[in-house]
C-alpha atoms as a PDB file:
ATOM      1  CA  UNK A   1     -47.950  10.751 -16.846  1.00  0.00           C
ATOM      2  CA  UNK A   2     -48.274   6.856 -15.267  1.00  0.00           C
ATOM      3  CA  UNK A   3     -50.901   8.416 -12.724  1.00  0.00           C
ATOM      4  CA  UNK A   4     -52.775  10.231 -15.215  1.00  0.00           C
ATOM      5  CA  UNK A   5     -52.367   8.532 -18.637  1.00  0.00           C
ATOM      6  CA  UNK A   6     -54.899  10.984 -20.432  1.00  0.00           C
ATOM      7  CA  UNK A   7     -51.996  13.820 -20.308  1.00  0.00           C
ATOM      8  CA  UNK A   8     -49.906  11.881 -22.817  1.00  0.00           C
ATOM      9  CA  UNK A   9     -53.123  11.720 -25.370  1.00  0.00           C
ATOM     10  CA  UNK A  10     -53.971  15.387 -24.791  1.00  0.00           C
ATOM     11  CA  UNK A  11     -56.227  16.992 -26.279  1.00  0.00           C
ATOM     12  CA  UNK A  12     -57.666  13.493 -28.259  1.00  0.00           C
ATOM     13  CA  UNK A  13     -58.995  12.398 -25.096  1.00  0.00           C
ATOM     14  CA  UNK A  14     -60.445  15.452 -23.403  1.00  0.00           C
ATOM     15  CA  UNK A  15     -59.011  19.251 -22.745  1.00  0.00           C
ATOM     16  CA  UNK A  16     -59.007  19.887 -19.220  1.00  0.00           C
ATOM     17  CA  UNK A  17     -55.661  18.632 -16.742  1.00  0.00           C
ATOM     18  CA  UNK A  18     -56.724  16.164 -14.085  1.00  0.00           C
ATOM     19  CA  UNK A  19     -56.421  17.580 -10.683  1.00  0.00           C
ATOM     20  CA  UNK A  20     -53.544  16.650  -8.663  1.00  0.00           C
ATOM     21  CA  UNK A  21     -54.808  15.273  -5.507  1.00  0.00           C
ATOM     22  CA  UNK A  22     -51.608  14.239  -3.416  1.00  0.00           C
ATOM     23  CA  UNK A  23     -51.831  17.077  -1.431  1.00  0.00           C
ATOM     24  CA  UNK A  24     -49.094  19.841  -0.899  1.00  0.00           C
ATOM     25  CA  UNK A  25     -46.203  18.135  -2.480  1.00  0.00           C
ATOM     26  CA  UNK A  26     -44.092  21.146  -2.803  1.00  0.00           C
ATOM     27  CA  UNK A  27     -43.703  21.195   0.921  1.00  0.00           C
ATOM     28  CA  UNK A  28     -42.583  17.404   0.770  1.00  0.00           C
ATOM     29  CA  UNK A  29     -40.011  18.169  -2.038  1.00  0.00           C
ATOM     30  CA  UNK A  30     -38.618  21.033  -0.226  1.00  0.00           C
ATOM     31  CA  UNK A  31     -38.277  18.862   2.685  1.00  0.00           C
ATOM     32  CA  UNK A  32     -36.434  15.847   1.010  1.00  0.00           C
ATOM     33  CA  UNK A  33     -34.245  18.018  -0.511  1.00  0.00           C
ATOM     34  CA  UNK A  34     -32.426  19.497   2.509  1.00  0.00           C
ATOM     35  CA  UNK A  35     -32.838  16.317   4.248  1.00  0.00           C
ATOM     36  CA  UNK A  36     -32.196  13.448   1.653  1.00  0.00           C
ATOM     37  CA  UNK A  37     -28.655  13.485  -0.416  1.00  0.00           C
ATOM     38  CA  UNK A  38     -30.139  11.076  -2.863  1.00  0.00           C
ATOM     39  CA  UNK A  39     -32.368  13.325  -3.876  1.00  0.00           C
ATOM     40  CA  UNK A  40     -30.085  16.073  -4.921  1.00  0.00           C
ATOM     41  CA  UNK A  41     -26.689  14.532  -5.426  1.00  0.00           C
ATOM     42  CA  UNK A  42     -27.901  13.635  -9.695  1.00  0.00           C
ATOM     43  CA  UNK A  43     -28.328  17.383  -9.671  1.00  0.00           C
ATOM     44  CA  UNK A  44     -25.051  18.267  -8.194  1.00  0.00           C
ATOM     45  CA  UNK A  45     -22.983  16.184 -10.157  1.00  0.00           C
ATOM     46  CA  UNK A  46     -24.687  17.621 -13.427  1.00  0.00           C
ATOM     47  CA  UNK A  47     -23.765  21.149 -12.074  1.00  0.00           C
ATOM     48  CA  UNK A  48     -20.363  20.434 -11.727  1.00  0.00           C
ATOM     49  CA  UNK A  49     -20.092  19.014 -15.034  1.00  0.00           C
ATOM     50  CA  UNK A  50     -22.060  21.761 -16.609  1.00  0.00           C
ATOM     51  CA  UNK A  51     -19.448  24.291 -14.730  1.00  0.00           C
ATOM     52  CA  UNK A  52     -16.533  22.315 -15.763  1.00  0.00           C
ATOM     53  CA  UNK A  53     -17.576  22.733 -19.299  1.00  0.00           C
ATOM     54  CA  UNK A  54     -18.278  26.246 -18.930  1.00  0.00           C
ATOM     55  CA  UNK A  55     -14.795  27.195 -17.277  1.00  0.00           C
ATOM     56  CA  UNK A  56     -13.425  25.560 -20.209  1.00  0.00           C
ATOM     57  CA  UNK A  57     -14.980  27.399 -22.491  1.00  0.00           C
ATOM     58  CA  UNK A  58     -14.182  30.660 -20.485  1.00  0.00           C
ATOM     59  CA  UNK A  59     -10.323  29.887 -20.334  1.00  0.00           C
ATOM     60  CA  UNK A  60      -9.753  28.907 -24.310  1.00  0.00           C
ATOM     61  CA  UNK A  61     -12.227  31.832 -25.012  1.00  0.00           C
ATOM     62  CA  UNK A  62     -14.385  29.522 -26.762  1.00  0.00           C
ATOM     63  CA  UNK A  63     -17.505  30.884 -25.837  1.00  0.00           C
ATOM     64  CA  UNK A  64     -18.298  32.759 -28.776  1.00  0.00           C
ATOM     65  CA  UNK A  65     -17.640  29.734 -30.830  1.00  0.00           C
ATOM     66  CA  UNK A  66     -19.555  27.952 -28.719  1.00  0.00           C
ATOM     67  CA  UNK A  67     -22.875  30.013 -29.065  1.00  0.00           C
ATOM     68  CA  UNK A  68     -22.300  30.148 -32.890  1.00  0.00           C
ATOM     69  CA  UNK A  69     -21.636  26.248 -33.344  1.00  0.00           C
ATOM     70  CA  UNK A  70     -22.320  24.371 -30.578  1.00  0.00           C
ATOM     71  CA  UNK A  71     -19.294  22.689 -30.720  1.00  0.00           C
ATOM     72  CA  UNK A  72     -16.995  22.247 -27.833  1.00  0.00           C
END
């Protein structure tokens, strides 16, 4: 959205998407992410959290509750 600030007033200012021209940045991310632990280590620790949680739920047999209420 900073690099293209007509996406956050879409459609007022105009229908069409500008066209990304960085280049192939899906080979780049790829990249980073098997070489650069930065880049993933946010993710991991929210997976392991979001497991934790989840075991939880699986041990108490919450998960039924959970679905119905959201409530942990």
């Amino acid at each position: 959205m900073w690099l293209y600030p007509n996406i956050l007033f879409w459609p007022y200012l105009g229908w069409k998407f500008p066209a990304r021209p960085e280049g192939n940045w899906v080979n780049s991310d790829i990249v980073r992410l098997i070489t650069d632990p930065t880049y993933y280590l946010s993710e991991l620790i929210g997976f392991a959290i979001i497991a934790y949680f989840f075991i939880r739920l699986f041990r108490k047999k919450e998960i039924k509750c959970f679905l119905n209420k959201g409530k942990l």
